[in-house]
N, C-alpha and C. Protein backbone atom coordinates (compact mmCIF):
# COMPACT_ATOMS: atom_id res chain seq x y z
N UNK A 1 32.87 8.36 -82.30
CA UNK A 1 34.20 8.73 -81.86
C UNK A 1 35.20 7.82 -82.58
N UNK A 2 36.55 8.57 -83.11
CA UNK A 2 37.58 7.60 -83.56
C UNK A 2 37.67 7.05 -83.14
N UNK A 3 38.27 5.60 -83.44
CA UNK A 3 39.36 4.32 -82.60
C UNK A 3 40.81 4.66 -81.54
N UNK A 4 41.20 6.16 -82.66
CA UNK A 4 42.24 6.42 -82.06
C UNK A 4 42.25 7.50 -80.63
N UNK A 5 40.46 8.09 -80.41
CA UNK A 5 40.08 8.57 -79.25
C UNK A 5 39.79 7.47 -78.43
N UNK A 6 38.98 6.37 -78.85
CA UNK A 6 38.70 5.72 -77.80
C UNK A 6 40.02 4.68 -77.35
N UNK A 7 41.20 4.96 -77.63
CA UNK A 7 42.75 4.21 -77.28
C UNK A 7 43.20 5.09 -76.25
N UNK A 8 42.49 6.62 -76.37
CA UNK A 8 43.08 7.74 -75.16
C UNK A 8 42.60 6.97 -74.14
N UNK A 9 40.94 6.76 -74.73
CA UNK A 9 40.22 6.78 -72.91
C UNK A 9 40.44 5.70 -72.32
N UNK A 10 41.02 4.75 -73.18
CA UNK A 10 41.92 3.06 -72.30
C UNK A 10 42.92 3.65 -71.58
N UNK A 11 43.79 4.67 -72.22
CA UNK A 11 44.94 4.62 -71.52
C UNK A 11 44.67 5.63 -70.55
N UNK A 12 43.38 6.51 -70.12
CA UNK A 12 43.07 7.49 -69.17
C UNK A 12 42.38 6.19 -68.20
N UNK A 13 42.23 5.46 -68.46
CA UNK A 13 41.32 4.95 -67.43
C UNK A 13 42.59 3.77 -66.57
N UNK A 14 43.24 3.21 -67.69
CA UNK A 14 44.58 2.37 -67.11
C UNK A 14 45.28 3.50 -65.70
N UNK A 15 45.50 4.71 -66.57
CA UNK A 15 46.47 5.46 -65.84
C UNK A 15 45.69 6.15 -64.27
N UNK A 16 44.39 5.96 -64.65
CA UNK A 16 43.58 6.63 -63.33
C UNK A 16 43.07 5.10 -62.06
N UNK A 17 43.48 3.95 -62.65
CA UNK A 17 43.65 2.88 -61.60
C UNK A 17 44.95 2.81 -60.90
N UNK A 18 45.74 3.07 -61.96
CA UNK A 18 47.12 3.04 -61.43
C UNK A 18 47.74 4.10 -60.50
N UNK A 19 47.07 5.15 -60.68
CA UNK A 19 47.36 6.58 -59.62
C UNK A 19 46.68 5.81 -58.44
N UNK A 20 45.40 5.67 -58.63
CA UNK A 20 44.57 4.75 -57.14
C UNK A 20 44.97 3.65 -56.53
N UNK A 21 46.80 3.03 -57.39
CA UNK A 21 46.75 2.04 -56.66
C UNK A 21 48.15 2.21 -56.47
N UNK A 22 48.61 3.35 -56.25
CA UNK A 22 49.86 4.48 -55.95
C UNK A 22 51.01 3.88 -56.98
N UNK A 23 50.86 4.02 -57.99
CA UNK A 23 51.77 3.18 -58.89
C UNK A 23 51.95 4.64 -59.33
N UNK A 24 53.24 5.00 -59.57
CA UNK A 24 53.79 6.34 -60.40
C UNK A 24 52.72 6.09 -61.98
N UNK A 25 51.97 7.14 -62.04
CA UNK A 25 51.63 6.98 -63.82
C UNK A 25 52.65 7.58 -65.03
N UNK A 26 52.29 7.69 -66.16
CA UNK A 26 53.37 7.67 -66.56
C UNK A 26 53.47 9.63 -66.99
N UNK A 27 54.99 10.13 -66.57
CA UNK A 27 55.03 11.58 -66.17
C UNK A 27 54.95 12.54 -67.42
N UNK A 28 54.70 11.62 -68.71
CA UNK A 28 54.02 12.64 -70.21
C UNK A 28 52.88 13.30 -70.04
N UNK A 29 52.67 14.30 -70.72
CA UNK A 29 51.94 14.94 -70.74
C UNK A 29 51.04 15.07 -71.79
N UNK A 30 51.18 14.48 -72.81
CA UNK A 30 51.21 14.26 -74.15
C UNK A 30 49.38 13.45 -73.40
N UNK A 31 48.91 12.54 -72.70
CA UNK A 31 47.37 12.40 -72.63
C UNK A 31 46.83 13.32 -72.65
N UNK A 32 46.94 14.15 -71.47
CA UNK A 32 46.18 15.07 -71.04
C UNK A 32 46.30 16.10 -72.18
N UNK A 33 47.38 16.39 -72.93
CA UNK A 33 47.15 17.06 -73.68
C UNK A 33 46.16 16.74 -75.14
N UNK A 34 46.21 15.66 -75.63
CA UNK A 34 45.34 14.85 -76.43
C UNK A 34 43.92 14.50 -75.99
N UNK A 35 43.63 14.98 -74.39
CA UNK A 35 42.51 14.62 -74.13
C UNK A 35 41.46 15.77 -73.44
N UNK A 36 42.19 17.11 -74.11
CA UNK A 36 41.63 18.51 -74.15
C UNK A 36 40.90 18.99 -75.61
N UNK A 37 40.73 17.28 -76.10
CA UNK A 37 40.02 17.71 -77.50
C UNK A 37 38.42 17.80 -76.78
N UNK A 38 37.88 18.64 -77.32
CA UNK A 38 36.45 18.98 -77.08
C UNK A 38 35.41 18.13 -77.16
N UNK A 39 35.56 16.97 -77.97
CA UNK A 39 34.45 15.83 -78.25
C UNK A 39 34.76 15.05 -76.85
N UNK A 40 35.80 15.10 -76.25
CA UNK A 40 35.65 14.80 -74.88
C UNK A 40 34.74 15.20 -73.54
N UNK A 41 34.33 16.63 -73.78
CA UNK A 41 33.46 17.28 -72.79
C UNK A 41 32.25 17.15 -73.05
N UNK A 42 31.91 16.19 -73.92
CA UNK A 42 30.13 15.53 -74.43
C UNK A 42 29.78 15.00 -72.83
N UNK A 43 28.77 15.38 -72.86
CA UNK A 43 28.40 14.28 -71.88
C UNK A 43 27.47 13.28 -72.34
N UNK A 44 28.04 11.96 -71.19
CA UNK A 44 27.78 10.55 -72.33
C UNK A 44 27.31 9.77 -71.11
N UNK A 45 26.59 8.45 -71.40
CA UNK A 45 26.44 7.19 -70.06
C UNK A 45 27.84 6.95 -70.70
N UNK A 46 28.56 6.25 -69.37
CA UNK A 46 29.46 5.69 -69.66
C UNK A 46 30.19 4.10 -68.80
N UNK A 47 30.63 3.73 -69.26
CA UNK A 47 30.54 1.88 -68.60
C UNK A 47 32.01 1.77 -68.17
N UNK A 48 32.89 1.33 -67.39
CA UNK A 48 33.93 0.76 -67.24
C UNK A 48 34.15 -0.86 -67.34
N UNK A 49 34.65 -1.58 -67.97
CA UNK A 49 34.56 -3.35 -67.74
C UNK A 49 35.69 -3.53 -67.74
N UNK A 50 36.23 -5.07 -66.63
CA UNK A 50 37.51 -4.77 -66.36
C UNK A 50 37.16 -6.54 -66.52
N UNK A 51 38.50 -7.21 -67.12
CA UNK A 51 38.29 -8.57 -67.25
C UNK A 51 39.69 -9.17 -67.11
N UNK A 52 39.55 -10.69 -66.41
CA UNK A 52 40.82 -11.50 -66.88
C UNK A 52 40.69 -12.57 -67.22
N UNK A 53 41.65 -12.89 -68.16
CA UNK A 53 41.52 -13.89 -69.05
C UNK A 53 40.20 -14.40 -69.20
N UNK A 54 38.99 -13.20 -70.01
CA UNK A 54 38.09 -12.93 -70.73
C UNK A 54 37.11 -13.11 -69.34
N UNK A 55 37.53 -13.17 -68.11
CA UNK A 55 36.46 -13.46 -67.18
C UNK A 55 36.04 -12.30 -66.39
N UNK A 56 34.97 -11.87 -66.04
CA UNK A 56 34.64 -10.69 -65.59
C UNK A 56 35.09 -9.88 -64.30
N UNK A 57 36.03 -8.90 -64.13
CA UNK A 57 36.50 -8.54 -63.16
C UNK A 57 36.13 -7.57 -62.39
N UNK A 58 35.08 -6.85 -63.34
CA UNK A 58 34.05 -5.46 -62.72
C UNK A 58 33.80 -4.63 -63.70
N UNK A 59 32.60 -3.58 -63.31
CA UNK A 59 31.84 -3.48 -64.33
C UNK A 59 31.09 -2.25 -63.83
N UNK A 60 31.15 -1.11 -63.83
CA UNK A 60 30.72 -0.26 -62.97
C UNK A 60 30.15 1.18 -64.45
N UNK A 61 29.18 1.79 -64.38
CA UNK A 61 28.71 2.68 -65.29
C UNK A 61 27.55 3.76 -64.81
N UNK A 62 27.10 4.30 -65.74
CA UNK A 62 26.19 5.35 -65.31
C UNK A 62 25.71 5.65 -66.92
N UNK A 63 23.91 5.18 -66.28
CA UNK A 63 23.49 5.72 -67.72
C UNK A 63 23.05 6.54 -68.27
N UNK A 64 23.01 7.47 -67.19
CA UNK A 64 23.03 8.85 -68.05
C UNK A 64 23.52 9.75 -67.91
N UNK A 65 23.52 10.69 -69.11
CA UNK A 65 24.50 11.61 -69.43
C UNK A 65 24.58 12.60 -68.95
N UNK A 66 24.73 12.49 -67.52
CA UNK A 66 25.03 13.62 -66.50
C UNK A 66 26.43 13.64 -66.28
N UNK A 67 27.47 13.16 -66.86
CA UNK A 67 28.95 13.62 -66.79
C UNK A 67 28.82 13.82 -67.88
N UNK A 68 30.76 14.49 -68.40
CA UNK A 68 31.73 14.47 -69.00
C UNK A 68 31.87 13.11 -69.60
N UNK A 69 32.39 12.74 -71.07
CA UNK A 69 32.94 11.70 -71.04
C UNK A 69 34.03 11.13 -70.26
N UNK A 70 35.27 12.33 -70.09
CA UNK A 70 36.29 11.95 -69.39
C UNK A 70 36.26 11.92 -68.01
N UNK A 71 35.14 12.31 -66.96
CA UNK A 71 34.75 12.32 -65.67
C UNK A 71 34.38 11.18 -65.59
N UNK A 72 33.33 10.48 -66.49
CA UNK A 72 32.44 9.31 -66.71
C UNK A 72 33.27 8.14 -66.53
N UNK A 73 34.68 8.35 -67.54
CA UNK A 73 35.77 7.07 -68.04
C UNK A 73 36.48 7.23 -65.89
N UNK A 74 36.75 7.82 -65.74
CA UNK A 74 37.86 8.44 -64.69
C UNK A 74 37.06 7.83 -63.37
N UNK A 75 35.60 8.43 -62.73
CA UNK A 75 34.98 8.07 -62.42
C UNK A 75 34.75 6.16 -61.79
N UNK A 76 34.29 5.72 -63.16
CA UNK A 76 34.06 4.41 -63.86
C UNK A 76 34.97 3.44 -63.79
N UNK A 77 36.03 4.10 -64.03
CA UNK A 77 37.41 3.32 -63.83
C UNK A 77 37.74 2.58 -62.47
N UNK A 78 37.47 3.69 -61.99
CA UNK A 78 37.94 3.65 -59.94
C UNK A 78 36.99 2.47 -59.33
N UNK A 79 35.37 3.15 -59.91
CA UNK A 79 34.20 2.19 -59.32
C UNK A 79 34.66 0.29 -59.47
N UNK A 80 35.09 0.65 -61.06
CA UNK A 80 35.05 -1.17 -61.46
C UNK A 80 36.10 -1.76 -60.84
N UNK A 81 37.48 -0.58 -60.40
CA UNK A 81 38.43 -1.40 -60.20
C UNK A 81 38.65 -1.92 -58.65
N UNK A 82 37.64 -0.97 -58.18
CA UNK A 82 37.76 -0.85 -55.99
C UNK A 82 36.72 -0.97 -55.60
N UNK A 83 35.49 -0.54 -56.46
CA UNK A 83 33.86 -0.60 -55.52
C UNK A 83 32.78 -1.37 -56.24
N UNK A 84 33.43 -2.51 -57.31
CA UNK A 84 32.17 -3.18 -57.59
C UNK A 84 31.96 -4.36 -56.46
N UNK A 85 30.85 -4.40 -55.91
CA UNK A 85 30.44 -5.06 -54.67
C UNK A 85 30.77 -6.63 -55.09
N UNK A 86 30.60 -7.16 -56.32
CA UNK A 86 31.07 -8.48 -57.01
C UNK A 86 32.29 -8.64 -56.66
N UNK A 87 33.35 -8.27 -56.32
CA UNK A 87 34.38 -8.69 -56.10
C UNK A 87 35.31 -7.76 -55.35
N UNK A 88 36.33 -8.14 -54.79
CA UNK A 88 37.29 -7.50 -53.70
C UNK A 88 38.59 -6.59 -54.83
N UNK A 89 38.65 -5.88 -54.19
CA UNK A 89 39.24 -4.29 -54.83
C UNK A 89 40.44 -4.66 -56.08
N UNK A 90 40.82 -4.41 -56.76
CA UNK A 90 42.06 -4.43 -57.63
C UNK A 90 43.31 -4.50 -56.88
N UNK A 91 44.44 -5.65 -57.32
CA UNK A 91 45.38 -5.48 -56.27
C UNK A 91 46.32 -4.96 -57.36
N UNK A 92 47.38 -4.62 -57.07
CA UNK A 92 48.59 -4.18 -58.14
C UNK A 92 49.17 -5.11 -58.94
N UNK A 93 49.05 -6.51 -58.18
CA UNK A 93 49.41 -7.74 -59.04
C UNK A 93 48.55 -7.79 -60.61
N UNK A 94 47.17 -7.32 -59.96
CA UNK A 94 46.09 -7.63 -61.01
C UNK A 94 46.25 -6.73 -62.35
N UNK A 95 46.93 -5.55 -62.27
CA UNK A 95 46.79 -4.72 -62.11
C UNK A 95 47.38 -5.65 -64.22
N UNK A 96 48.52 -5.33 -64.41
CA UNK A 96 49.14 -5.99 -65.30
C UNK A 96 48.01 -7.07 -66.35
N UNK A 97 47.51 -7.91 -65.77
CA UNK A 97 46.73 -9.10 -66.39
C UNK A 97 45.32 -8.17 -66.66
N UNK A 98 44.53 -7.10 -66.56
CA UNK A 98 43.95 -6.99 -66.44
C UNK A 98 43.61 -6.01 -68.15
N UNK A 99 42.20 -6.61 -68.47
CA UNK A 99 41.93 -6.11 -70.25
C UNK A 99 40.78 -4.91 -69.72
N UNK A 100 41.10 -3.80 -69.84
CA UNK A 100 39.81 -2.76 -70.36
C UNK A 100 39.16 -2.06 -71.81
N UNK A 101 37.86 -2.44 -71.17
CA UNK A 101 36.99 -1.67 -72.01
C UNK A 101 35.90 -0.73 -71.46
N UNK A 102 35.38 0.46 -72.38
CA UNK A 102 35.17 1.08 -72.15
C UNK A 102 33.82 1.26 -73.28
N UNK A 103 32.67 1.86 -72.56
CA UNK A 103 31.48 1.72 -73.07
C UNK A 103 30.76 3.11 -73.89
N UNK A 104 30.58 3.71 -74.80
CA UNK A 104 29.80 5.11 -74.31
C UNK A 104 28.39 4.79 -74.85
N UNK A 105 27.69 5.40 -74.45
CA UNK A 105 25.88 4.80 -74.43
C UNK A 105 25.43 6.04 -75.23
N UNK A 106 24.36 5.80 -75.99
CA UNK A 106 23.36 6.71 -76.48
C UNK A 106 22.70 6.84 -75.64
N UNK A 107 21.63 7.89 -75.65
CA UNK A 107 20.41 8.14 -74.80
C UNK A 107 19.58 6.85 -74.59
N UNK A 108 19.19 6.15 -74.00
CA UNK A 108 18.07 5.22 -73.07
C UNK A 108 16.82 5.95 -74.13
N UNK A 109 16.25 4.95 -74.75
CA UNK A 109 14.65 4.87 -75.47
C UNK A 109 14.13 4.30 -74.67
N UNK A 110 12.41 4.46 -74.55
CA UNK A 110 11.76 3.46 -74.27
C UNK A 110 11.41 2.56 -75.40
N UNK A 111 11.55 1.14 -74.89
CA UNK A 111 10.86 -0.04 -75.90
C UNK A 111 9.38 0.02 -75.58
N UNK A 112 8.35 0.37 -76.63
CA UNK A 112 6.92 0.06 -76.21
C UNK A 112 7.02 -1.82 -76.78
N UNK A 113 5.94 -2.68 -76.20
CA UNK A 113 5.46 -3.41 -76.43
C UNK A 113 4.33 -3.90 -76.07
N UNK A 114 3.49 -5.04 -76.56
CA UNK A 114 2.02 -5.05 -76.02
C UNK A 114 1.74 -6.39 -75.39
N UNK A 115 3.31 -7.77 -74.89
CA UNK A 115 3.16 -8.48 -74.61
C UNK A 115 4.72 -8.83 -74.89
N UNK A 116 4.76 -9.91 -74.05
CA UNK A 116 5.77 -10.84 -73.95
C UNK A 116 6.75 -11.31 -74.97
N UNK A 117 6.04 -11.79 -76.26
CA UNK A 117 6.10 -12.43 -77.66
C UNK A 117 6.38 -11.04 -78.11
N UNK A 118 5.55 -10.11 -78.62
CA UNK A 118 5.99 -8.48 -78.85
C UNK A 118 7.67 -8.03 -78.47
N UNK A 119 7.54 -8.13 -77.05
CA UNK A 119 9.12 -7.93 -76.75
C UNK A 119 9.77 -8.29 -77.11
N UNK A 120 9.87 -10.07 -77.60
CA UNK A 120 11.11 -10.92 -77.89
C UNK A 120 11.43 -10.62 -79.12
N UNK A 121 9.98 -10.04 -80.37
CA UNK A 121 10.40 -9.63 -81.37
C UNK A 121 10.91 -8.59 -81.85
N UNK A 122 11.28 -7.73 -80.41
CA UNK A 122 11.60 -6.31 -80.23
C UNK A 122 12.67 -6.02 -80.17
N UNK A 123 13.45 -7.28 -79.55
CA UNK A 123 14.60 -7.19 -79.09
C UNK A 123 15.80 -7.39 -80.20
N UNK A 124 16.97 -6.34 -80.18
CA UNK A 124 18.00 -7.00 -81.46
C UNK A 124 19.39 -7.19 -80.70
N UNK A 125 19.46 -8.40 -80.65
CA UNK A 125 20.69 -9.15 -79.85
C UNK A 125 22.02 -8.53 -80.71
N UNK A 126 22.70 -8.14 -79.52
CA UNK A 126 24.04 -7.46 -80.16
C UNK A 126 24.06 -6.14 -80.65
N UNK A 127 23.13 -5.40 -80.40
CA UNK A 127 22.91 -4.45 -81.25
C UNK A 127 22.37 -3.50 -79.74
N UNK A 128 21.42 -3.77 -79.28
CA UNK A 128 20.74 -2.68 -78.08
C UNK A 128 21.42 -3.59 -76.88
N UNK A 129 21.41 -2.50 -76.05
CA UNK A 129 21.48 -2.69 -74.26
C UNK A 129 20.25 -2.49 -73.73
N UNK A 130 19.99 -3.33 -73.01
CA UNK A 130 18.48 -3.19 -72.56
C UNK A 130 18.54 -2.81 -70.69
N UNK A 131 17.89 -2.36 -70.30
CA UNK A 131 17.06 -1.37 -69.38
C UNK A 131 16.49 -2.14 -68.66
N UNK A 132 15.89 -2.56 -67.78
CA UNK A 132 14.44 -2.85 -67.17
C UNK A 132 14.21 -2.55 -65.74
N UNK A 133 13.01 -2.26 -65.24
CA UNK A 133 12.33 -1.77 -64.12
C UNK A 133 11.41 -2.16 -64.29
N UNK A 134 11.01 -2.11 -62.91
CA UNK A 134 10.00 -2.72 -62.30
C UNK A 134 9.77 -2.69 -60.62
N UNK A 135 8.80 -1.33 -59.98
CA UNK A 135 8.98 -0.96 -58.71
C UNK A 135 10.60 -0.41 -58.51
N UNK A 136 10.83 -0.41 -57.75
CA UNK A 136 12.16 0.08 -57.09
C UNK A 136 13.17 -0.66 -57.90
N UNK A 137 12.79 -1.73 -58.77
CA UNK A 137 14.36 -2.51 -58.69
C UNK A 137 14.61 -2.44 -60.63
N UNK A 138 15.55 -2.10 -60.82
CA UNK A 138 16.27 -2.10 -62.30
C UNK A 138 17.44 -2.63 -62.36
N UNK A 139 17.78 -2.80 -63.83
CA UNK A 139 19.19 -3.53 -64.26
C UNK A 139 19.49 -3.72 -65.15
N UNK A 140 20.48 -3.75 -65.99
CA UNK A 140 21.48 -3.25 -67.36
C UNK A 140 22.28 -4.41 -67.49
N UNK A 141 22.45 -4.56 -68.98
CA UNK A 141 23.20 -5.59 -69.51
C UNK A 141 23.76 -4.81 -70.93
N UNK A 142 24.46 -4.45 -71.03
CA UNK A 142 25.67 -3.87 -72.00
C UNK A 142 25.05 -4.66 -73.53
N UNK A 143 25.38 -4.22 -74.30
CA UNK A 143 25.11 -5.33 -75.67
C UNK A 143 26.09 -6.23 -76.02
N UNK A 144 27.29 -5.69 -75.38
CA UNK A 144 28.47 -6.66 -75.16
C UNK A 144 27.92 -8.39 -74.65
N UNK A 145 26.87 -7.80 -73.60
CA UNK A 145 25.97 -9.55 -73.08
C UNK A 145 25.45 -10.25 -73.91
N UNK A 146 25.38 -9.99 -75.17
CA UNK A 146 24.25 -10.70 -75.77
C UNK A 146 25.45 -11.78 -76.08
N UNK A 147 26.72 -11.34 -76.57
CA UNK A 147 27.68 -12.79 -76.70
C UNK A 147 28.09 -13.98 -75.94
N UNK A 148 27.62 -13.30 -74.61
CA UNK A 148 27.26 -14.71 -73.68
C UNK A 148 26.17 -15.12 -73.26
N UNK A 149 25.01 -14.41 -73.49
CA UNK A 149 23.52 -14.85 -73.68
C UNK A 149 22.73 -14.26 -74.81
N UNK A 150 23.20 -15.29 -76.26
CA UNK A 150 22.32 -15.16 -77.50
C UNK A 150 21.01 -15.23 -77.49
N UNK A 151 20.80 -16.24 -76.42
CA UNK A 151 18.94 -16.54 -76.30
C UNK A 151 17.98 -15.05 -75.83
N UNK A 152 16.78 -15.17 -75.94
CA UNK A 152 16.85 -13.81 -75.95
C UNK A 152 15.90 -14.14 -74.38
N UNK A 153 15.26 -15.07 -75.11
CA UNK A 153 14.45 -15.46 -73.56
C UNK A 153 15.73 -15.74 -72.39
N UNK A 154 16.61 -15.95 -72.19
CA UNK A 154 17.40 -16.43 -71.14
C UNK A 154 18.28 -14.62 -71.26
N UNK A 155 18.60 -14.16 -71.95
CA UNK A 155 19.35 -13.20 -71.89
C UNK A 155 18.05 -12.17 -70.83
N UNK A 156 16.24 -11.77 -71.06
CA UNK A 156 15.85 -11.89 -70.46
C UNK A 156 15.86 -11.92 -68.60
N UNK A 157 15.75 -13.12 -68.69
CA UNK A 157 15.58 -13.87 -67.31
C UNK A 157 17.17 -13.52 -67.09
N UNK A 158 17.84 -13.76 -67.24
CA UNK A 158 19.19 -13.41 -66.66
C UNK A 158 19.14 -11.59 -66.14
N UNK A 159 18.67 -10.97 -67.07
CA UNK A 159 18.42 -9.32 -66.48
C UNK A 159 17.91 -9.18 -65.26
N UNK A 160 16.34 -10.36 -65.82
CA UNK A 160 15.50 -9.76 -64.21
C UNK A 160 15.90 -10.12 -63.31
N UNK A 161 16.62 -11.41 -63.42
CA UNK A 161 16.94 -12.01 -61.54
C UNK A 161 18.35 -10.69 -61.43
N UNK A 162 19.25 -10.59 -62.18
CA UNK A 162 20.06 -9.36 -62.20
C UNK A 162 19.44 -8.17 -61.07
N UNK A 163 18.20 -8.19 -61.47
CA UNK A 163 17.92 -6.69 -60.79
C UNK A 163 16.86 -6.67 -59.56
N UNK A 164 16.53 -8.48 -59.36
CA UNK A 164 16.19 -8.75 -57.96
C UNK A 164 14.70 -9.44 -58.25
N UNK A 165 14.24 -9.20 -59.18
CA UNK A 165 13.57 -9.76 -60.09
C UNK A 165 13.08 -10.93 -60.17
N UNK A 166 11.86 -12.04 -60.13
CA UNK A 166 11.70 -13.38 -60.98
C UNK A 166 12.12 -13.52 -61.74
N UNK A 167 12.86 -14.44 -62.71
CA UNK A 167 13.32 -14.55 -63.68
C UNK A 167 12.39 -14.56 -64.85
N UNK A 168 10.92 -14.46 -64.77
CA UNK A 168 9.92 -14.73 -65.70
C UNK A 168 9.44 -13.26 -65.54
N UNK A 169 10.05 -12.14 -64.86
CA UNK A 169 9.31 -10.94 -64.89
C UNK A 169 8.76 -10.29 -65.95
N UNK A 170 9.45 -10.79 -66.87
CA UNK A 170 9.71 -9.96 -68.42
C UNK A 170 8.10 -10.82 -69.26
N UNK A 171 7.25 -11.97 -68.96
CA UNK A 171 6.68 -11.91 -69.23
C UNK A 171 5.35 -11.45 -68.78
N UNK A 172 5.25 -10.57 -67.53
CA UNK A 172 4.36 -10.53 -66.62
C UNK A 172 4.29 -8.92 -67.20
N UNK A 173 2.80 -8.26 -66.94
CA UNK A 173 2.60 -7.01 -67.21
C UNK A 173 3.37 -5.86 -66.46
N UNK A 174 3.65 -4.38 -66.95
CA UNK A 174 4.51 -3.87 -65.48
C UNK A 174 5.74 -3.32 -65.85
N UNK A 175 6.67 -4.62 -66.70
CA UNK A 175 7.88 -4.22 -66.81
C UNK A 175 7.98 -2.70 -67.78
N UNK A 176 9.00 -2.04 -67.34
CA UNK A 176 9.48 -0.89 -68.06
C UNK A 176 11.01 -1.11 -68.74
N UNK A 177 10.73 -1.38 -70.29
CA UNK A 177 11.88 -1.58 -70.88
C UNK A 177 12.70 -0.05 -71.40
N UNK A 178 13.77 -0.29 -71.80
CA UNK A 178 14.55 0.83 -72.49
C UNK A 178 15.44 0.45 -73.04
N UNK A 179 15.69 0.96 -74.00
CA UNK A 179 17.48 -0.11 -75.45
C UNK A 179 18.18 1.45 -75.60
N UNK A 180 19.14 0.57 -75.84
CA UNK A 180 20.64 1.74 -75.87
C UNK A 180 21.57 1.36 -76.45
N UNK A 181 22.37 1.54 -77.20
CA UNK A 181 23.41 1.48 -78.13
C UNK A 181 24.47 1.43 -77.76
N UNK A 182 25.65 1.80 -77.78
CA UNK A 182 26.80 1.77 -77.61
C UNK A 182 28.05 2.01 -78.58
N UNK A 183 28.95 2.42 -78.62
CA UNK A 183 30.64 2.66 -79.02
C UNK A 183 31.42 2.23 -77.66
N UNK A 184 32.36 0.92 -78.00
CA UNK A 184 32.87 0.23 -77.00
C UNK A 184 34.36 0.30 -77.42
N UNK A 185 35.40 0.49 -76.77
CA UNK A 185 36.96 0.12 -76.82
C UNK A 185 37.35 -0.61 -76.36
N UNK A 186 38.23 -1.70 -76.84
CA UNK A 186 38.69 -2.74 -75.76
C UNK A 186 40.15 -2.79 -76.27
N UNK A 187 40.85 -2.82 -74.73
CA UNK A 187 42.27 -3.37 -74.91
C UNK A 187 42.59 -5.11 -75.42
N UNK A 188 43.38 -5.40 -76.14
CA UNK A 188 43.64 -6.88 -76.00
C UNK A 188 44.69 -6.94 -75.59
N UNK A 189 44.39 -7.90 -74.56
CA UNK A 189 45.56 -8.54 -73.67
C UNK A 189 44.85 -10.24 -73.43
């Protein structure tokens, strides 16, 4: 997707917090009309991340491509800004200070591997989003994570306790990996 599509879906997702947080949006028509282009009705996983001053403010997605992109962004938006359980709802103050980005995911692969050491050499930091399960419990880390956990073993252990996990799960037999890609937009503020 262009740069200059993924600048719509910042400003669809800005404008769909701001309706939720009764703030007049703005009364052009000129989005919605720019956002009746057809590469919009793909359906995509899609991520919402909401940050201030680079610190994490919510983070809400769906990885698979059972929406719309623009249902996904719209959706996603609302979740990160009112229902991520990490933190208490978006206030209008916040509203201003606040940087979005926006994620769209390729299809979820499975990673085969035949051990622990196998995996670590499996893994390409910055590049895949990784997956993992194990019984009932899973959990996702964007590839955006790998810039705050380069290590791969700690990036790892940071997933599994993520998803309820030992932190050493990833070397124990069992785990079910999956990598995923991404096209990300980010506002700077």
């Amino acid at each position: 997707m262009e740069k200059i599509k993924g600048k719509l879906l910042l400003q669809l997702a800005r404008k769909t917090i701001a309706g939720h947080l009764g703030l007049e949006p703005d009364a052009s028509d000129q989005l919605e009309t720019a956002l009746a282009d057809e590469e919009f009705t793909a359906c995509r996983g899609t991520f919402v991340t909401l940050t201030i001053n680079h610190q994490l403010r919510g983070c809400i997605g769906n990885l698979s491509a059972d929406k719309t992109i623009l249902e996904g962004v719209r959706d996603n938006a609302v979740n990160a800004a009112f229902h991520d359980p990490r933190f208490p709802a978006l206030s209008k103050k916040e509203l201003d200070h606040v940087a979005i980005e926006i994620s769209l995911l390729t299809e979820p692969q499975a990673l085969e591997y035949s051990n622990a050491e196998d995996l670590l050499t499996r893994l390409r930091p910055g590049i895949d989003g990784l997956i993992i399960r194990k019984g009932g419990r899973s959990a996702t880390f964007l590839p955006q994570v790998w810039e705050q956990l380069p290590d791969k073993q700690m990036f790892l252990r940071h997933l599994c306790s993520k998803a309820g996990l030992p932190a050493d799960a990833w070397q124990r037999p069992g785990l079910e990996v999956q990598t995923y890609q991404v096209q990300y937009f980010h506002e700077q503020r």
